[in-house]
Structure formats: C-alpha cells, structure tokens
C-alpha atoms as a PDB file:
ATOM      1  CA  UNK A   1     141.206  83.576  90.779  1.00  0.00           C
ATOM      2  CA  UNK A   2     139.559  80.435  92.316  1.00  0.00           C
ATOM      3  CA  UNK A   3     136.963  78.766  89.286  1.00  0.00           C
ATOM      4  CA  UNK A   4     133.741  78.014  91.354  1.00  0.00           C
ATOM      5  CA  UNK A   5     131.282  75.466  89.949  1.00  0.00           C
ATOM      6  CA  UNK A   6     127.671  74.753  91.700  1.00  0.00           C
ATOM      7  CA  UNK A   7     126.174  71.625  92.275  1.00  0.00           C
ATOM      8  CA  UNK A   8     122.550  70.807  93.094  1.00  0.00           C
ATOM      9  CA  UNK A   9     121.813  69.380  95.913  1.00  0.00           C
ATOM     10  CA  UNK A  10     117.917  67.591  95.008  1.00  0.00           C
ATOM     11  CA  UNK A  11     120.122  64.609  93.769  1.00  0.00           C
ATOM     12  CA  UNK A  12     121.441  63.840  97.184  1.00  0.00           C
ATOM     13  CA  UNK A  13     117.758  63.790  98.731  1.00  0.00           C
ATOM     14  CA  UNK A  14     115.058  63.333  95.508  1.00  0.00           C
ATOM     15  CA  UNK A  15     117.609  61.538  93.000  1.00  0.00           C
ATOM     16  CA  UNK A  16     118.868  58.360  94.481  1.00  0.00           C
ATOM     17  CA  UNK A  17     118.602  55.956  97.229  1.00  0.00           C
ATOM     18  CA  UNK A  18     121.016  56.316 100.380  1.00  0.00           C
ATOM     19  CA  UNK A  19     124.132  55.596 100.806  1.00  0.00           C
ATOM     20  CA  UNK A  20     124.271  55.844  96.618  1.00  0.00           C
ATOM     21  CA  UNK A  21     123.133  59.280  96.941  1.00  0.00           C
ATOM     22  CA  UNK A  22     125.716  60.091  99.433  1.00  0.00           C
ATOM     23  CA  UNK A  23     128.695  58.634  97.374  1.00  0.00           C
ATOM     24  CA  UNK A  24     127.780  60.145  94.508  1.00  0.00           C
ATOM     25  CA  UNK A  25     127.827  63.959  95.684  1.00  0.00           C
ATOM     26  CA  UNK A  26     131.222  63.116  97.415  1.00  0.00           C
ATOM     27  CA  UNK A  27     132.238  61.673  94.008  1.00  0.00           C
ATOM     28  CA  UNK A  28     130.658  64.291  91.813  1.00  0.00           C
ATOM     29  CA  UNK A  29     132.615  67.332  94.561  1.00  0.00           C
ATOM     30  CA  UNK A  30     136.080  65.040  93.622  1.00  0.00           C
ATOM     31  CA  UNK A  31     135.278  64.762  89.710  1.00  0.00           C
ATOM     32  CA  UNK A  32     134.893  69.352  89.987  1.00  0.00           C
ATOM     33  CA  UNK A  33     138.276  69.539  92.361  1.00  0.00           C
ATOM     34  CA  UNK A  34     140.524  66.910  89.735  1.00  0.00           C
ATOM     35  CA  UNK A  35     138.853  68.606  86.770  1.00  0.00           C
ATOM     36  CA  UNK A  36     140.269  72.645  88.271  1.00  0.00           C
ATOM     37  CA  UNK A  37     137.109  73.899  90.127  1.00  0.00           C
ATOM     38  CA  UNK A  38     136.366  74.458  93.367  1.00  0.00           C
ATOM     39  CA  UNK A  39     132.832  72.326  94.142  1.00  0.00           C
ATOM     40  CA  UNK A  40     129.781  74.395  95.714  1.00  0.00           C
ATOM     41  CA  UNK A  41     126.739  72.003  96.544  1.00  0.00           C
ATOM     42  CA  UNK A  42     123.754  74.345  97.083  1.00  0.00           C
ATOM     43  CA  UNK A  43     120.958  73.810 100.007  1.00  0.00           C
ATOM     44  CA  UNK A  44     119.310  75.669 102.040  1.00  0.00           C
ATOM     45  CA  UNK A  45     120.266  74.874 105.693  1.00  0.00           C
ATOM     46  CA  UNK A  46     117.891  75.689 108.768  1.00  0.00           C
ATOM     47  CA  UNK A  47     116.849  78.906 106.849  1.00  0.00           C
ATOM     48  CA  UNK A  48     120.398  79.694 105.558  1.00  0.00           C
ATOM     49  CA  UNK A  49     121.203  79.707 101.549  1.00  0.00           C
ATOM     50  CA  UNK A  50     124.407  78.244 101.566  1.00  0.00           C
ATOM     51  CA  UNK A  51     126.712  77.320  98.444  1.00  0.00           C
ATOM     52  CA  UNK A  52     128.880  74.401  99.979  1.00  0.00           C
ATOM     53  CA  UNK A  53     128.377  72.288 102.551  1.00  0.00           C
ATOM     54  CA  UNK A  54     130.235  70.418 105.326  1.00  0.00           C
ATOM     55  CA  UNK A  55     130.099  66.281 105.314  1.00  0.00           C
ATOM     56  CA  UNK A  56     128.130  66.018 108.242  1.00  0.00           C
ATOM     57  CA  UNK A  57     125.525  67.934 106.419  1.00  0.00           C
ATOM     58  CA  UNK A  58     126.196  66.213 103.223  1.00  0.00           C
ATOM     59  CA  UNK A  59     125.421  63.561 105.273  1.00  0.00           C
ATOM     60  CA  UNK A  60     122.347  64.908 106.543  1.00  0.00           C
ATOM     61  CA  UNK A  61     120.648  65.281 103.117  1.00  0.00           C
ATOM     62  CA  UNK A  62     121.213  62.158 101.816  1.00  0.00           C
ATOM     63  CA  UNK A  63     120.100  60.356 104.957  1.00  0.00           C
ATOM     64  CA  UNK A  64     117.463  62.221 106.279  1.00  0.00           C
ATOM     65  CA  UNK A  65     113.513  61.304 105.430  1.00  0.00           C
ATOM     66  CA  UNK A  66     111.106  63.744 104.228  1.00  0.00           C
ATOM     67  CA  UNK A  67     113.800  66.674 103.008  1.00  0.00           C
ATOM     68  CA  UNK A  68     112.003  68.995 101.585  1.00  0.00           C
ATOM     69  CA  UNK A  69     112.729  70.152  97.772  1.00  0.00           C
ATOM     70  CA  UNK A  70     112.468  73.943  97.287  1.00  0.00           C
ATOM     71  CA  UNK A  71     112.008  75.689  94.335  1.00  0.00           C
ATOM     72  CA  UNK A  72     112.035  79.450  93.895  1.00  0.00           C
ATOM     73  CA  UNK A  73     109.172  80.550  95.114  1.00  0.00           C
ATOM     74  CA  UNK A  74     109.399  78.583  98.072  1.00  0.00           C
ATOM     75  CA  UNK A  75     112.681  80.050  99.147  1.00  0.00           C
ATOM     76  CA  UNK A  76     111.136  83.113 101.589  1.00  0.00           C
ATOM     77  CA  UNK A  77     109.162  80.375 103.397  1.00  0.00           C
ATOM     78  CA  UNK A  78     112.406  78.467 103.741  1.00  0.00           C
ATOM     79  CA  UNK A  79     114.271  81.018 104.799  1.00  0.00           C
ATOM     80  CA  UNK A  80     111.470  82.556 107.299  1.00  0.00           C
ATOM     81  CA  UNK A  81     110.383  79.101 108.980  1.00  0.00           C
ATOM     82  CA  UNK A  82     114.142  78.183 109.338  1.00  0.00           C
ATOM     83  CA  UNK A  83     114.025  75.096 107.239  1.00  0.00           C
ATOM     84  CA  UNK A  84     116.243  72.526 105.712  1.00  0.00           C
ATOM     85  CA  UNK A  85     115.433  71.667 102.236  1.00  0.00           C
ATOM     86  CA  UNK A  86     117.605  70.699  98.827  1.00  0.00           C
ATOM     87  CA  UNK A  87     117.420  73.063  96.406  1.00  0.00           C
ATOM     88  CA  UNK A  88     115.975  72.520  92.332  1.00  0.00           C
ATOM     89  CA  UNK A  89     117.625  74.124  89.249  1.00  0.00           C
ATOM     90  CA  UNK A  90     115.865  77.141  89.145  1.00  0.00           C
ATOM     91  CA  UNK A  91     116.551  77.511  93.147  1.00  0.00           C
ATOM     92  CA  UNK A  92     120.576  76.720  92.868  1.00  0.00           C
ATOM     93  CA  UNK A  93     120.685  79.015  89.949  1.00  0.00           C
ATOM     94  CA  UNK A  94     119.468  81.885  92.286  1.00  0.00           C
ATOM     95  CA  UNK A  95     121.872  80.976  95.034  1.00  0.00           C
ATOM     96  CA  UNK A  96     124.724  80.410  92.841  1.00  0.00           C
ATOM     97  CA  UNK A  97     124.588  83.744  91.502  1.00  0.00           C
ATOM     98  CA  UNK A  98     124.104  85.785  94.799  1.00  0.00           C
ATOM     99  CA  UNK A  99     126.985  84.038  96.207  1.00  0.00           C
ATOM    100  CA  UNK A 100     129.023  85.144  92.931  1.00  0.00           C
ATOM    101  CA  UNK A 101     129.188  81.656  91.612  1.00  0.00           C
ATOM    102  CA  UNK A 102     128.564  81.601  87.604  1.00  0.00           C
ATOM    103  CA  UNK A 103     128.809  78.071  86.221  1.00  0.00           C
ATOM    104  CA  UNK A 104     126.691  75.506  87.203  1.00  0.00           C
ATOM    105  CA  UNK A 105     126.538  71.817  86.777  1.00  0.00           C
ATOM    106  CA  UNK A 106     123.577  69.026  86.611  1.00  0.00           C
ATOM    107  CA  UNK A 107     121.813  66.565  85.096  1.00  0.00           C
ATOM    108  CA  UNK A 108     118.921  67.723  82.891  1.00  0.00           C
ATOM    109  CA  UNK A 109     116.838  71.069  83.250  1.00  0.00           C
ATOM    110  CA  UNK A 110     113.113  71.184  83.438  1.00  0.00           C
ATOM    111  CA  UNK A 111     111.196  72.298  80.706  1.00  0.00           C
ATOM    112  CA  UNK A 112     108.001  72.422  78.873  1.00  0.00           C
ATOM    113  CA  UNK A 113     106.043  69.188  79.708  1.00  0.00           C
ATOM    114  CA  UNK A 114     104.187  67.440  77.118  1.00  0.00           C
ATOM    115  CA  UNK A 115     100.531  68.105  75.945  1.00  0.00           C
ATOM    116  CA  UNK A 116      98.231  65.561  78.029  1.00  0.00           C
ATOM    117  CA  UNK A 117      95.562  67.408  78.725  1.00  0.00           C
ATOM    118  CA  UNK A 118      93.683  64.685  80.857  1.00  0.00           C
ATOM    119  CA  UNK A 119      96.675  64.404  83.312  1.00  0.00           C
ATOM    120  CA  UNK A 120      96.323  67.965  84.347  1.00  0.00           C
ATOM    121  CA  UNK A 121      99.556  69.257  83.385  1.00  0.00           C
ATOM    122  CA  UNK A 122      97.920  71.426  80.884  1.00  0.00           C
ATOM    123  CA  UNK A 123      95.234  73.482  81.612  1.00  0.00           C
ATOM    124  CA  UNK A 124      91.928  75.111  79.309  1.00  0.00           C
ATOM    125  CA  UNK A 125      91.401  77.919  80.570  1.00  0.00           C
ATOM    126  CA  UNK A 126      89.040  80.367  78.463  1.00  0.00           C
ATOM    127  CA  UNK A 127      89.687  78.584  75.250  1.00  0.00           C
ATOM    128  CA  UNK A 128      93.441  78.480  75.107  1.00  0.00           C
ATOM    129  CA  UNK A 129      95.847  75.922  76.673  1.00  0.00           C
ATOM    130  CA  UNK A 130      97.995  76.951  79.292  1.00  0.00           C
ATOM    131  CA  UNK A 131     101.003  74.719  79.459  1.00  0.00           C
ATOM    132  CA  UNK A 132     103.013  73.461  82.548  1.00  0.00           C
ATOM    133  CA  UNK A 133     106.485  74.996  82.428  1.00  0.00           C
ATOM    134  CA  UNK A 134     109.078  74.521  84.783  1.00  0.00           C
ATOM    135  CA  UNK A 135     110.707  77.211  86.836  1.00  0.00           C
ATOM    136  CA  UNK A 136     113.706  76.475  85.374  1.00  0.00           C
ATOM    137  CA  UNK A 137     113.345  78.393  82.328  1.00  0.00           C
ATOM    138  CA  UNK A 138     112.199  81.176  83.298  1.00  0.00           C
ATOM    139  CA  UNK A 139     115.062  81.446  85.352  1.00  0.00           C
ATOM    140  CA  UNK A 140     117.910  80.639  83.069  1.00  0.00           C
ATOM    141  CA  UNK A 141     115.951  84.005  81.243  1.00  0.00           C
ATOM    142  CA  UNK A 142     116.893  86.090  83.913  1.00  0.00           C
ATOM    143  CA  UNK A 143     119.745  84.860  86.494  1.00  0.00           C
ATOM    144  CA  UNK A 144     123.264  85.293  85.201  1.00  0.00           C
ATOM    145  CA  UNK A 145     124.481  81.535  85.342  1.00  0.00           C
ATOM    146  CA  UNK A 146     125.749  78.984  82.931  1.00  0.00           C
ATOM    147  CA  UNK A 147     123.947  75.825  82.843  1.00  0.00           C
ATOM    148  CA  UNK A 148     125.678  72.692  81.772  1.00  0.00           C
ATOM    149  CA  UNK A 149     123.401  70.154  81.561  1.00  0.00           C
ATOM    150  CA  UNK A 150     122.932  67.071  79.095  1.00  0.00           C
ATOM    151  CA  UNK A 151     119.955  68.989  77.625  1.00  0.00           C
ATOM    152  CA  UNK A 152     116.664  69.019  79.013  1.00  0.00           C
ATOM    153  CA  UNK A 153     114.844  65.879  80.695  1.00  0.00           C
ATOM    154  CA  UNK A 154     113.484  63.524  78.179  1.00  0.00           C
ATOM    155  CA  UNK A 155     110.163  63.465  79.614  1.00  0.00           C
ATOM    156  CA  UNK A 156     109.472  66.511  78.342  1.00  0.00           C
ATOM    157  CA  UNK A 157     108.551  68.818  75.380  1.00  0.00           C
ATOM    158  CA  UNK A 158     111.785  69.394  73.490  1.00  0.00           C
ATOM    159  CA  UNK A 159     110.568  71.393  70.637  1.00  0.00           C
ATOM    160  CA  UNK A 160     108.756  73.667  73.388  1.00  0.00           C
ATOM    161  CA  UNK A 161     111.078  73.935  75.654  1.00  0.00           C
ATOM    162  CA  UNK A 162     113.981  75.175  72.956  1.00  0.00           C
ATOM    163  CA  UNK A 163     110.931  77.895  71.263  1.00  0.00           C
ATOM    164  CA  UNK A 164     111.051  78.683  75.164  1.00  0.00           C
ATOM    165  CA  UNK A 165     114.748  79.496  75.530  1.00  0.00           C
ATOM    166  CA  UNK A 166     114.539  81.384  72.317  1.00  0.00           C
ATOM    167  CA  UNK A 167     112.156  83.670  72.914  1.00  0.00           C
ATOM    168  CA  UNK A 168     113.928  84.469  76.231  1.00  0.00           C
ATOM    169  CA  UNK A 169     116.936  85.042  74.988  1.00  0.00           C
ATOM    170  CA  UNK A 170     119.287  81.898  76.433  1.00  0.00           C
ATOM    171  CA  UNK A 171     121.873  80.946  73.874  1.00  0.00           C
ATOM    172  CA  UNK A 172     121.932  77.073  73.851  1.00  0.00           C
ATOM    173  CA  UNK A 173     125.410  75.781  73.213  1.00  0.00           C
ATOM    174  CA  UNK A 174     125.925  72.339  72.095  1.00  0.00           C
ATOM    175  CA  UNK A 175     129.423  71.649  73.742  1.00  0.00           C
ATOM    176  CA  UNK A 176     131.061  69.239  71.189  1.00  0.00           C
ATOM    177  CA  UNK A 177     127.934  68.555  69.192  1.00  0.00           C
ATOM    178  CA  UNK A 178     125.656  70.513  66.623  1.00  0.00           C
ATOM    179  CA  UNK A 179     122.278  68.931  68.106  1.00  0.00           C
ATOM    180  CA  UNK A 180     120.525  69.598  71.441  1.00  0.00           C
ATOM    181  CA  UNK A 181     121.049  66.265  73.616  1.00  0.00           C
ATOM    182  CA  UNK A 182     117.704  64.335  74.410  1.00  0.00           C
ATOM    183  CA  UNK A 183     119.454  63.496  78.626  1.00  0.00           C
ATOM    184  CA  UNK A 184     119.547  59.292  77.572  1.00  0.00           C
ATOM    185  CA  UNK A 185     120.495  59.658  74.425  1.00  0.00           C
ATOM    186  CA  UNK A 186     123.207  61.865  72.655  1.00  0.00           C
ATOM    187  CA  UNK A 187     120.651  63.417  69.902  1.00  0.00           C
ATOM    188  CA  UNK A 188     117.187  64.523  69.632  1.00  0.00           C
ATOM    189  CA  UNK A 189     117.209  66.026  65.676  1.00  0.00           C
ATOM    190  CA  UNK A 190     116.505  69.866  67.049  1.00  0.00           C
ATOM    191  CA  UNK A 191     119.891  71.805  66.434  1.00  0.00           C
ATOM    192  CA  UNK A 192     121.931  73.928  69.145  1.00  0.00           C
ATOM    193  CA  UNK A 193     122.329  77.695  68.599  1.00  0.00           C
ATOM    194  CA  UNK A 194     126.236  77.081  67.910  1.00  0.00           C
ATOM    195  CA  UNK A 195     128.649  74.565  68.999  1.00  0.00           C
ATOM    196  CA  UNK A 196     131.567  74.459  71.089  1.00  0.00           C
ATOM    197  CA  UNK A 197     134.705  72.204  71.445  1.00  0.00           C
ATOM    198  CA  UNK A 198     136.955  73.789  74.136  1.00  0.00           C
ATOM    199  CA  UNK A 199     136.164  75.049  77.430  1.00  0.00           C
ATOM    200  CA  UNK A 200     137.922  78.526  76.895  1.00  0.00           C
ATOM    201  CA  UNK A 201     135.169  78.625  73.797  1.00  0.00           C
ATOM    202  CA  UNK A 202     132.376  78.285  76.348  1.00  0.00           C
ATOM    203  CA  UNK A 203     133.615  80.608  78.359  1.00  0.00           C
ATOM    204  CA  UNK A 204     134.104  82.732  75.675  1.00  0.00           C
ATOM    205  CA  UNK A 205     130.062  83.334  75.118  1.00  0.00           C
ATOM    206  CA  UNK A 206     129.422  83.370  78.995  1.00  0.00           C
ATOM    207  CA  UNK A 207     131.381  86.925  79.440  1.00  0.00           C
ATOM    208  CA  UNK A 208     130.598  88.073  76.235  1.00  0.00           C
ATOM    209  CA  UNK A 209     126.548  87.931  77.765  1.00  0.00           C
ATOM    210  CA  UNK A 210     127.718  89.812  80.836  1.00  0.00           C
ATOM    211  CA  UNK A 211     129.348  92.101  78.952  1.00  0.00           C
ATOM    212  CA  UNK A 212     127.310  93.235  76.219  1.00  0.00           C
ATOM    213  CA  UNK A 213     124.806  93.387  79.988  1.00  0.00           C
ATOM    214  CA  UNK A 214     122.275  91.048  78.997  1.00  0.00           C
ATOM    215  CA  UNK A 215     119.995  89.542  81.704  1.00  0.00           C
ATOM    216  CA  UNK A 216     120.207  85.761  82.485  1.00  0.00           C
ATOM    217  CA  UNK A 217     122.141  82.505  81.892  1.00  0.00           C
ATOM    218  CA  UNK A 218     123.553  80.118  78.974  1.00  0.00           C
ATOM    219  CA  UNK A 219     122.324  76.762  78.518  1.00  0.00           C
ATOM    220  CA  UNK A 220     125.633  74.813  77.804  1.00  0.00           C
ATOM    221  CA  UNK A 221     124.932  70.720  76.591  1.00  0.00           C
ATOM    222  CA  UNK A 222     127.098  68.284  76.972  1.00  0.00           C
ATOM    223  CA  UNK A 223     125.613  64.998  75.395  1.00  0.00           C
ATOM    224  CA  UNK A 224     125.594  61.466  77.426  1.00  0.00           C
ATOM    225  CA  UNK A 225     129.158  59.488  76.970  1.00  0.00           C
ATOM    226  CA  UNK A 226     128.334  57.397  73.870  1.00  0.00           C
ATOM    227  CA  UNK A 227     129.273  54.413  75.801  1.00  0.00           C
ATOM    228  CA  UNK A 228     126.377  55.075  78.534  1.00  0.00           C
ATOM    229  CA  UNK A 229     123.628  56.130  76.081  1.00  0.00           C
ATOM    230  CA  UNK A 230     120.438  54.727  75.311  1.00  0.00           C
ATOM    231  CA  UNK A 231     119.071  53.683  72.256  1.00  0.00           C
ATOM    232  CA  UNK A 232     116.371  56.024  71.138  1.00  0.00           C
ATOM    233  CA  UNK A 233     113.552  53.844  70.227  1.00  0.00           C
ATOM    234  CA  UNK A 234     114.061  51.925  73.990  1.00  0.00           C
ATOM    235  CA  UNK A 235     113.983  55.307  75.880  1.00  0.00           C
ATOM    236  CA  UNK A 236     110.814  56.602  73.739  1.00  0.00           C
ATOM    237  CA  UNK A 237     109.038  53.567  74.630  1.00  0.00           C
ATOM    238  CA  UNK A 238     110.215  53.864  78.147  1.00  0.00           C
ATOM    239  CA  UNK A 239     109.002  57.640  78.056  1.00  0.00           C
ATOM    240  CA  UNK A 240     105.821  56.891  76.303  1.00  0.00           C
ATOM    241  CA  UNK A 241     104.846  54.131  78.535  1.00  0.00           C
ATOM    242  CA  UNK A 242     105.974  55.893  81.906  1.00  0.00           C
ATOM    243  CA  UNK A 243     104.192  58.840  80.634  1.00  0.00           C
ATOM    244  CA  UNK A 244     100.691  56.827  80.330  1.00  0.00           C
ATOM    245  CA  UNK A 245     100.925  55.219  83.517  1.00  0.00           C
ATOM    246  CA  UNK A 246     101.013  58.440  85.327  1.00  0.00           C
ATOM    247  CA  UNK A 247      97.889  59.583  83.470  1.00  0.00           C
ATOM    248  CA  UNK A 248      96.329  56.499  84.418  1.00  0.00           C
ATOM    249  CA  UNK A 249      97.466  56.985  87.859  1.00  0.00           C
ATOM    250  CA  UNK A 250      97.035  60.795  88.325  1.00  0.00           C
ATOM    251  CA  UNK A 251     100.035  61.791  89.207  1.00  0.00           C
ATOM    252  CA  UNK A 252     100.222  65.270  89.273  1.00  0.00           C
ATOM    253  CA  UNK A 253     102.315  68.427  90.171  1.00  0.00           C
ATOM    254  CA  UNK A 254     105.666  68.256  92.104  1.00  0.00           C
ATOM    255  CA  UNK A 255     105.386  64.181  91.891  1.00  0.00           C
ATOM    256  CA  UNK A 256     105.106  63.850  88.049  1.00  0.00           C
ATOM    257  CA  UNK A 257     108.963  63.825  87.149  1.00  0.00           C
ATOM    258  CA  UNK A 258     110.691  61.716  90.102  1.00  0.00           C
ATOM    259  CA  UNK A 259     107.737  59.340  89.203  1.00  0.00           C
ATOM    260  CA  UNK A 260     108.328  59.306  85.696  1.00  0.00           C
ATOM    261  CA  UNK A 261     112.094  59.182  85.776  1.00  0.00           C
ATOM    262  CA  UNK A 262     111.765  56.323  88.857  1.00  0.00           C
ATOM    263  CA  UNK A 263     109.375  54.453  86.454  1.00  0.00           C
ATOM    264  CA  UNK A 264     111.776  54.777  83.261  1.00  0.00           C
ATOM    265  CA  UNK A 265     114.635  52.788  85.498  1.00  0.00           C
ATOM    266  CA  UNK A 266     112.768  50.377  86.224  1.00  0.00           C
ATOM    267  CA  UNK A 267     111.264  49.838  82.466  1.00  0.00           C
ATOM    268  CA  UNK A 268     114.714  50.074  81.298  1.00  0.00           C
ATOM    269  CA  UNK A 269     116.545  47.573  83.812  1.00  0.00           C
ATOM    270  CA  UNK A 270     118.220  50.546  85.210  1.00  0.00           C
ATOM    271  CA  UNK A 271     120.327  51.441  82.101  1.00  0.00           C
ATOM    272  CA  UNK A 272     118.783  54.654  82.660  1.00  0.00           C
ATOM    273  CA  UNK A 273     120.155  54.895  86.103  1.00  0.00           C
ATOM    274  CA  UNK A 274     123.839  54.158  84.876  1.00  0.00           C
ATOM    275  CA  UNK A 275     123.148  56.839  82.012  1.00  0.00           C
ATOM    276  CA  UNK A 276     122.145  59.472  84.173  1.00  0.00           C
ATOM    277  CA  UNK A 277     124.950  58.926  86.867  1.00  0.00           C
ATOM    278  CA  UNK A 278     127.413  58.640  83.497  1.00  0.00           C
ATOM    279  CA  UNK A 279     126.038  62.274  82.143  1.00  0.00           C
ATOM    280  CA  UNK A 280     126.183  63.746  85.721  1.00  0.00           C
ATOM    281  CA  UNK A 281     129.830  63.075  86.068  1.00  0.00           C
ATOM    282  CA  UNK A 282     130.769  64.126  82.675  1.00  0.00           C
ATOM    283  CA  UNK A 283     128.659  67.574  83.029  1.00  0.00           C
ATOM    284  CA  UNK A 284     130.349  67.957  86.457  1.00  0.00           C
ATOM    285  CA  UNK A 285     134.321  67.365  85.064  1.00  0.00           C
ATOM    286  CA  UNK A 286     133.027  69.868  82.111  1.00  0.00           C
ATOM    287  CA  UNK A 287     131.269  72.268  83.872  1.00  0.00           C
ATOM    288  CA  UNK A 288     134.753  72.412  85.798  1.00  0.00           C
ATOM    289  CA  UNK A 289     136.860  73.003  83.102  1.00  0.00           C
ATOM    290  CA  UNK A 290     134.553  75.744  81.864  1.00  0.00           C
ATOM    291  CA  UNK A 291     134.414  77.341  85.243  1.00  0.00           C
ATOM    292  CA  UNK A 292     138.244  77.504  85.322  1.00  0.00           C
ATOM    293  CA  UNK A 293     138.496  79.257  81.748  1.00  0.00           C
ATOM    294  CA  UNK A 294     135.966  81.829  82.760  1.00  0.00           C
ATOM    295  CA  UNK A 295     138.567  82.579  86.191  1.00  0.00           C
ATOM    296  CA  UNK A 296     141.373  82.655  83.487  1.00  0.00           C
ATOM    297  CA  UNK A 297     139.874  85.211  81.218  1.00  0.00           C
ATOM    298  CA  UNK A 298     138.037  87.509  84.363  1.00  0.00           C
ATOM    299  CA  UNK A 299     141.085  87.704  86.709  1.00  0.00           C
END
C-alpha cells in the first residue's frame, strides 16, 4: 500500500517570500518521497479540493499576489465562487481525510491565544471571557488525521491549548521526547500524554484510535533539531515584545499570527526563520516515516 503524507499549502503563499517559498515546498515534497511517502500538498484550486498538485500550480501559489487563505468555514464559498486559495491546518486536515489521506505534516498548529483582553482577541461578553481559539483544535477533535507538528505556535497559550486537546479527546504524543515542544525551542515544561521513539510506535496509537472508533486526530510532536533551536529566554522576549506591538498596533483577527511570527524574525535576526524551515523539514521526513508504518500495518 502506497504511505500518503499531506502537506499544507499556506506556507507556499502566507509563510515565506517567493522564490523561497517555492523551493521549499519542492524541497519539503523531496524530503516525504526519500523519507517512504508519497507527498500530497493540499489547496483548493478554482473551486476544486485537491490533495497534490502539479508544478505549474505549485508555481502558481507561491507566485501569485493576494492568494487567498481558507480555513474551514470558508471552504463552501471556495468551492461555490470557484476560487483559488491555500488551505490552513484545520482546512488540510478536512481534505486530507476525504481524500483518504491520514498523516499529516506541518509546522506548528494553532491554538488558544493568549489573554490580552485590550487587543480584542478575547472577548467579555456577559461577565465571562470568551477566548480566541483556533480552528485547528476543534478539528484535530473530530477529523481522523495525525498531526505531526513541532507542537503548537509559540505565540500562543500552551497551557490552554493542551487543557483544550484534553478535554477533546486528542492524545498528544511527544515523538522522542516526554515534554510538549514550544515550535523554537525543544521544551516548554508541560508534559506529552506518552512518548514515542519509532515510527511503527506512532503508528501504533493512530489505528488503535480508528479502531477502538473514536472520532478525530492525534497530535504527534516532533521537537526543533537541537542544532536549530532557540534559546528560551531570546524567543520569550521575542514573543513578549511582538505580542505588545500588535496590541499597540491593533492588529486583529486573521492578521495577528503572520504579523507576530513576521515580527519575531525580524527581532530575532531571522534565527527564527532558519528554526522554523529546520522543524518543517524534520516534521515532513517524520511524518513520512510514520505514514509508511501505518501502510505497513493496514495493508
């Protein structure tokens, strides 16, 4: 059986600068086919959800203005107006898993943002806070795909965005460490449900999920390679800093994380750049191997 593995395509058009963003999907595609896999990049592509793409239309994503980045909920517009957009998490998930695709590969998931109330990523609403979550969690609760990812952005709330996953039921899965990886840096302090070692291990919990007929994914974290991580204190301060300039600057909804993540390279002399490109490739070659043990033990 031929081990699939999904790739996102909002890197090529949200993540990085043409050509850069074009030679790194055609590198992160070779990393999947050397590593067992058979690469799927996910778009939607004039109204058609498609897992895989050409290179002309590779192409077209990475050099093409104003693509438009479509999450869930935005998929029946998509699909009705006949557009061409690149697809989140949450939206490759869904994609992934109708075309029977069940291991996917990124960067970092959304999550639970942090508590600023000012900015207006949290809401009061009748006394209680409401808190800005992203779609990506609520969708690893219910679609049926792994997730390897180097944890969740560090932007974000981790301590939320784990009570999150556990009350939804996704199993987080440190693959070859016991804490859940902080995306620049290898630890944040908040443990992993259980940890892995081996791909066949991984794949191990995936069909034992589908089997026992539970509803949605597994959260899989690889950390950062040690050589390409952060130190902690530079990427909090980074965070913390990037995090009050978009307060002070209002930037809101859809905008807030390419801002804060474009902001963080710059504070960081692009060390964060060469982090994130260094976790991407390593989730990618794992992600892989995983997806070829789970065609092993389902053929």
């Amino acid at each position: 059986m031929t081990a699939y593995l999904a790739l996102e395509s909002t890197l090529i058009s949200h993540g990085l600068p043409y050509p850069q963003n074009l030679e790194t999907a055609r590198r992160l595609e070779a990393i999947a086919r050397e590593s067992g896999a058979e690469p799927r990049t996910v778009a939607v592509i004039n109204g058609q959800l498609r897992a895989g793409l050409t290179g002309e239309e590779l192409e077209c994503l990475a050099s093409t203005a104003g693509v438009r980045k479509l999450s869930r909920r935005d998929l029946p517009i998509a699909v009705a107006r006949g557009w061409t957009g690149a697809t989140t998490v949450a939206t490759t998930m869904w994609i992934a898993a109708q075309h029977g695709i069940r291991v996917f590969s990124t960067g970092g998931i959304g999550g639970v943002h942090r508590l600023q109330v000012a900015s207006g990523r949290w809401q009061v609403a009748g006394g209680a806070i409401a808190a800005d979550v992203s779609a990506d969690l609520p969708e690893l609760a219910q679609t049926p795909v792994a997730v390897i990812c180097a944890g969740a952005k560090a932007i974000l709330d981790l301590p939320a965005t784990l009570e999150y996953l556990e009350t939804w039921g996704v199993p987080v899965v440190g693959y070859g460490t016991d804490e859940f990886p902080a995306f620049y840096t290898r630890c944040s302090g908040l443990p992993v449900d259980v940890r892995v070692d081996t791909p066949e291990e991984a794949a191990a919990i995936i069909e034992a999920k589908r089997k026992l007929g539970l509803p949605g994914g597994v959260l899989i974290c690889a950390p950062v390679p040690a050589e390409f991580e952060l130190p902690a204190d530079e990427a909090n301060a980074a965070i913390e800093q990037a995090l009050a300039e978009a307060d002070e600057q209002g930037v809101r909804g859809k905008e807030i994380t390419p801002f804060l993540l474009a902001r963080i390279v710059q504070l960081t002399g692009e060390r964060s750049l060469r982090a994130n490109l260094a976790l991407l490739e390593n989730n990618v070659r794992v992600g892989a191997q995983i997806a070829k043990a789970l065609a092993a033990i389902t053929s």
